[in-house]
PDB file of N, CA and C in Angstrom:
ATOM      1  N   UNK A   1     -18.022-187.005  -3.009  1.00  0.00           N
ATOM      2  CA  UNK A   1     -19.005-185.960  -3.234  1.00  0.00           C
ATOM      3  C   UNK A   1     -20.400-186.586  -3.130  1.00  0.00           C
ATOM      4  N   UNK A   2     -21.179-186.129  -2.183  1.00  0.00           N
ATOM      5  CA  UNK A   2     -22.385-186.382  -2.278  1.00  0.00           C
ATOM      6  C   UNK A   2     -22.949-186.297  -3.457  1.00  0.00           C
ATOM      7  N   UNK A   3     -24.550-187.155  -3.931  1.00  0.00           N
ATOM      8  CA  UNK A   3     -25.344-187.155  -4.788  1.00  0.00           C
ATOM      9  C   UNK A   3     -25.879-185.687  -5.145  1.00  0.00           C
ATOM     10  N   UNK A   4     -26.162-185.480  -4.043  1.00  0.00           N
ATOM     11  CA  UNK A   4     -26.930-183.943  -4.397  1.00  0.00           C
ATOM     12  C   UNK A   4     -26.019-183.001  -4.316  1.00  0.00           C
ATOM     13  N   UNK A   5     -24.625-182.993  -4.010  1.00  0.00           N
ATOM     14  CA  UNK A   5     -24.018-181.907  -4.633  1.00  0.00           C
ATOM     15  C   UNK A   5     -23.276-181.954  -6.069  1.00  0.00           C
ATOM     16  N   UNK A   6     -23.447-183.620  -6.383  1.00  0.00           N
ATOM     17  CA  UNK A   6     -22.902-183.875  -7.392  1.00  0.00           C
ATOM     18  C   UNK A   6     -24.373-183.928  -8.737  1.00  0.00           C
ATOM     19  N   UNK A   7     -24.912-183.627  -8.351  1.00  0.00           N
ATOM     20  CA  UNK A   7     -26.603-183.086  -9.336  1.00  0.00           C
ATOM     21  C   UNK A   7     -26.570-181.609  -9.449  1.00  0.00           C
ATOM     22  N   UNK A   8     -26.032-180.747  -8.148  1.00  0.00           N
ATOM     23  CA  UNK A   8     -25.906-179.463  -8.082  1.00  0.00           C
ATOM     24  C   UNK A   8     -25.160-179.239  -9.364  1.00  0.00           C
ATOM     25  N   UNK A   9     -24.005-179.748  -9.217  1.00  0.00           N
ATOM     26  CA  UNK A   9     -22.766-179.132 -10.243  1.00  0.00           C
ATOM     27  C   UNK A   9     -23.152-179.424 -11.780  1.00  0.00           C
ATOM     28  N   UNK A  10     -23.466-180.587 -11.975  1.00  0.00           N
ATOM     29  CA  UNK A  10     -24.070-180.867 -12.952  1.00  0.00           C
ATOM     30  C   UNK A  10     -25.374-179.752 -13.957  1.00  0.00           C
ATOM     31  N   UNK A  11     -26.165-179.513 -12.908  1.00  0.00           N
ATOM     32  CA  UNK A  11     -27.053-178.592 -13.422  1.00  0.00           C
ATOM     33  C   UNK A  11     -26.408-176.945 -13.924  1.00  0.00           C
ATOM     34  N   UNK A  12     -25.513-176.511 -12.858  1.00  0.00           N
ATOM     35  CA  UNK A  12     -24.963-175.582 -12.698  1.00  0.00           C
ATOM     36  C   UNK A  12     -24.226-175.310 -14.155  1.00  0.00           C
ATOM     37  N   UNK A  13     -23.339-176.906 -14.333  1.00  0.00           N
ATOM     38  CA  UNK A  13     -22.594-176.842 -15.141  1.00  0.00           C
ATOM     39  C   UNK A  13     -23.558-176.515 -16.820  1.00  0.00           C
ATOM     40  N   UNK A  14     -24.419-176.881 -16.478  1.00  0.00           N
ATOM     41  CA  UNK A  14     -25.379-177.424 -17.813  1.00  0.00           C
ATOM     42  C   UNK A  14     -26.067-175.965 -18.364  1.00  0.00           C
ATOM     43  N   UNK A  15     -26.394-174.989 -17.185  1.00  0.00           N
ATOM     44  CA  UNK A  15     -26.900-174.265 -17.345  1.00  0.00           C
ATOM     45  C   UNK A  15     -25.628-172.861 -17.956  1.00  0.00           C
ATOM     46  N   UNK A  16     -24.579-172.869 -17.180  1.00  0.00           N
ATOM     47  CA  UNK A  16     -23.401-172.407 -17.684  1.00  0.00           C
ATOM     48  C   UNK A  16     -23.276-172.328 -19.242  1.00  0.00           C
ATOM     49  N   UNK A  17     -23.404-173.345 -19.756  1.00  0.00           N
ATOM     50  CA  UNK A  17     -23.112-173.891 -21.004  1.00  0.00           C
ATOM     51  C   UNK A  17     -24.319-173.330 -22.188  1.00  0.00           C
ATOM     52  N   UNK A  18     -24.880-173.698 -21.633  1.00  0.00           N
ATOM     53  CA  UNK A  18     -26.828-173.042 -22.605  1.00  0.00           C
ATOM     54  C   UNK A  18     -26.048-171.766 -22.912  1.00  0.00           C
ATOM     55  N   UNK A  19     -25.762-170.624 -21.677  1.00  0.00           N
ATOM     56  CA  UNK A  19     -26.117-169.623 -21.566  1.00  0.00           C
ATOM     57  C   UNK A  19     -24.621-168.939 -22.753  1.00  0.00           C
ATOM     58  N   UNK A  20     -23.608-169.826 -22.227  1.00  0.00           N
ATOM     59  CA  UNK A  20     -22.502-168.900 -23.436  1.00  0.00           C
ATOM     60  C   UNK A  20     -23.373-170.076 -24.843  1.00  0.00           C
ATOM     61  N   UNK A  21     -23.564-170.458 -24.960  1.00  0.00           N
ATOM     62  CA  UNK A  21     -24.477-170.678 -26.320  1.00  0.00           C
ATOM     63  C   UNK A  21     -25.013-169.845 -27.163  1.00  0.00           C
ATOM     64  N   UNK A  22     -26.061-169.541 -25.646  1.00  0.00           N
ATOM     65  CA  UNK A  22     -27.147-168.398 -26.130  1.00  0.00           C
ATOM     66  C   UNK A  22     -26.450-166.855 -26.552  1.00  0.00           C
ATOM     67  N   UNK A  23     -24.973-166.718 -25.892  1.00  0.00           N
ATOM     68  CA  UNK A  23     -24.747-165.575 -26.007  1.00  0.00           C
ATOM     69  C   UNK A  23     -23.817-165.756 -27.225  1.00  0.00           C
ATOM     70  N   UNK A  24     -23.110-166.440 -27.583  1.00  0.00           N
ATOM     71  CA  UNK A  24     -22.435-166.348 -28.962  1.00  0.00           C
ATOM     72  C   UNK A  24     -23.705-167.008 -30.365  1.00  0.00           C
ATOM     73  N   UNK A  25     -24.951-167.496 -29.872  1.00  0.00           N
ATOM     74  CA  UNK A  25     -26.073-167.244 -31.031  1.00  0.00           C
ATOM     75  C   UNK A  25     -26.058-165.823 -30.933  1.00  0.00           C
ATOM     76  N   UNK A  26     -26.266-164.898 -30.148  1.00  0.00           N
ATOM     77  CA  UNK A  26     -26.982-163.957 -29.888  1.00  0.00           C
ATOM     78  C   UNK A  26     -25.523-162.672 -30.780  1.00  0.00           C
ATOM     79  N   UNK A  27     -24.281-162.936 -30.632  1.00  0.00           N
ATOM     80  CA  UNK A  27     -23.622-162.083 -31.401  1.00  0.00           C
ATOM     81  C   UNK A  27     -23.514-162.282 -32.746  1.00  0.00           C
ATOM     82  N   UNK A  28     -23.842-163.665 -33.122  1.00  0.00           N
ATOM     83  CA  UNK A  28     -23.844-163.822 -34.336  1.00  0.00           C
ATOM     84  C   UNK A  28     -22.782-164.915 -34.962  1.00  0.00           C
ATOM     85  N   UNK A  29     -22.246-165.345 -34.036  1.00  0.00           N
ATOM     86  CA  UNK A  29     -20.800-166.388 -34.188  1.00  0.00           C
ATOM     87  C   UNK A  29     -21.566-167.611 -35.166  1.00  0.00           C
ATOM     88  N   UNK A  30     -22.651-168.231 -35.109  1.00  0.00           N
ATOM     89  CA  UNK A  30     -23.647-169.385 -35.302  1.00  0.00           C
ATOM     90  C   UNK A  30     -22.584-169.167 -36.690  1.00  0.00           C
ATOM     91  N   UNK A  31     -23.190-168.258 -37.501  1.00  0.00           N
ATOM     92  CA  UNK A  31     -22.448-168.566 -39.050  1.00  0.00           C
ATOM     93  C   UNK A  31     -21.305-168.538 -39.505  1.00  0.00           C
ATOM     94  N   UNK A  32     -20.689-168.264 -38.519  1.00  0.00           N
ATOM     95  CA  UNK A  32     -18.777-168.283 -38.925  1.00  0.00           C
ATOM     96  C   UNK A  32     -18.908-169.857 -38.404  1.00  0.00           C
ATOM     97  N   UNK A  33     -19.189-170.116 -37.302  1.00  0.00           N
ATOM     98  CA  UNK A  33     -18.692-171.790 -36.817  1.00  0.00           C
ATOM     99  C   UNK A  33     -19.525-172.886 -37.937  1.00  0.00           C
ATOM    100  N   UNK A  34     -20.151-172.203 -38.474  1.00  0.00           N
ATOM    101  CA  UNK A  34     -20.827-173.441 -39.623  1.00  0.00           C
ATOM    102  C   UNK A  34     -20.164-173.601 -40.294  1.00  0.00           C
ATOM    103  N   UNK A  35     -19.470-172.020 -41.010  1.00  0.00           N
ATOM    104  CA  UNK A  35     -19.015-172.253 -42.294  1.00  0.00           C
ATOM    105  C   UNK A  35     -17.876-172.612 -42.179  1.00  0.00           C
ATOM    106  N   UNK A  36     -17.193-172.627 -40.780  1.00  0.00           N
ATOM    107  CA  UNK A  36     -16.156-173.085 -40.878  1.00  0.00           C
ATOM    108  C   UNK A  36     -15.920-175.006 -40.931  1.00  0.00           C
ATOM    109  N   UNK A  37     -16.660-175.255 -40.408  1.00  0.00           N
ATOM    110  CA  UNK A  37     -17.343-176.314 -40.171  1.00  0.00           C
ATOM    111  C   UNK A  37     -17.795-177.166 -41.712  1.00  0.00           C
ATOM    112  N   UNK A  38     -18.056-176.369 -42.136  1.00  0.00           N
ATOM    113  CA  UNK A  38     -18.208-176.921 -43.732  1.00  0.00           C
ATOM    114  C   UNK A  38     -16.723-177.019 -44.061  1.00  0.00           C
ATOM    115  N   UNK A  39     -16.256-175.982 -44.524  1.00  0.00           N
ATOM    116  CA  UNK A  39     -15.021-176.304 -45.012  1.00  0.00           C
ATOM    117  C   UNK A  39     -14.212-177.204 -44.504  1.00  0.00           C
ATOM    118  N   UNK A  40     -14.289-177.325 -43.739  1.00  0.00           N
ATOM    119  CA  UNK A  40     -13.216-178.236 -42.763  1.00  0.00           C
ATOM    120  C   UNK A  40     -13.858-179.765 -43.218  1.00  0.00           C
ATOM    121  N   UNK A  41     -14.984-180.275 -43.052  1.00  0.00           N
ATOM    122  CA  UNK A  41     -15.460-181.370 -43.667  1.00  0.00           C
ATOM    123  C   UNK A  41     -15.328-181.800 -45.172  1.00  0.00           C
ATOM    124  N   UNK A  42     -15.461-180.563 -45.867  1.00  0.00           N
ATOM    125  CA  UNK A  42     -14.912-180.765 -47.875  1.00  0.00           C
ATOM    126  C   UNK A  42     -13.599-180.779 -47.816  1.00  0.00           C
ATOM    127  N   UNK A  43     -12.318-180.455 -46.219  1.00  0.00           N
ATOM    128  CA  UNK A  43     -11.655-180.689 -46.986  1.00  0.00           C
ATOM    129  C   UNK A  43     -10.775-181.916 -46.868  1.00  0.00           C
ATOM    130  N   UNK A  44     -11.250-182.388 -45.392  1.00  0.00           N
ATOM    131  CA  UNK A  44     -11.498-183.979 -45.365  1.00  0.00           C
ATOM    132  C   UNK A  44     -12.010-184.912 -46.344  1.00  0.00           C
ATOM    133  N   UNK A  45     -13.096-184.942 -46.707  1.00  0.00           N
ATOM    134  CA  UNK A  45     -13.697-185.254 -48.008  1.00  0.00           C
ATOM    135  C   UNK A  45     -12.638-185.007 -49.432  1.00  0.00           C
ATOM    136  N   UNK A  46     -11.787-184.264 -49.478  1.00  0.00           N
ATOM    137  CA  UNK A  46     -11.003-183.968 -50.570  1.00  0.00           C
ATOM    138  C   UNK A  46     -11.346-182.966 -51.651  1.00  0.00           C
ATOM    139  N   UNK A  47     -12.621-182.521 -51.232  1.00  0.00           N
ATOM    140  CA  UNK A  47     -13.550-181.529 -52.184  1.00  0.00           C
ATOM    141  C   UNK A  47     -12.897-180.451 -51.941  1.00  0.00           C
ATOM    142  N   UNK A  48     -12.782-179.577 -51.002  1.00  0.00           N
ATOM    143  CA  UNK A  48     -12.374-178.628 -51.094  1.00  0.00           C
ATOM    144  C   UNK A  48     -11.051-178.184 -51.091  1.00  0.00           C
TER     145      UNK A  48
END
């Protein structure tokens, strides 16, 4: 694969990625994946 198609994909890929980001910030997912995210760490930790 060429350089510049292999920069293409890369960007492509990068920009792909932002955008379902932006769209599961944008429904509201941000605070379920935290909190899940917490728990899951206390209960590694043994706390929870």
């Amino acid at each position: 694969m060429s350089h510049r198609k292999k920069a293409a994909a890369q960007v492509t890929l990068l920009l792909a990625g932002a955008a379902m980001l932006c769209f599961g910030v944008w429904r509201g997912e941000a605070a379920t994946v935290l909190s899940k995210a917490i728990k899951l760490c206390l209960e590694c930790v043994g706390i929870g």
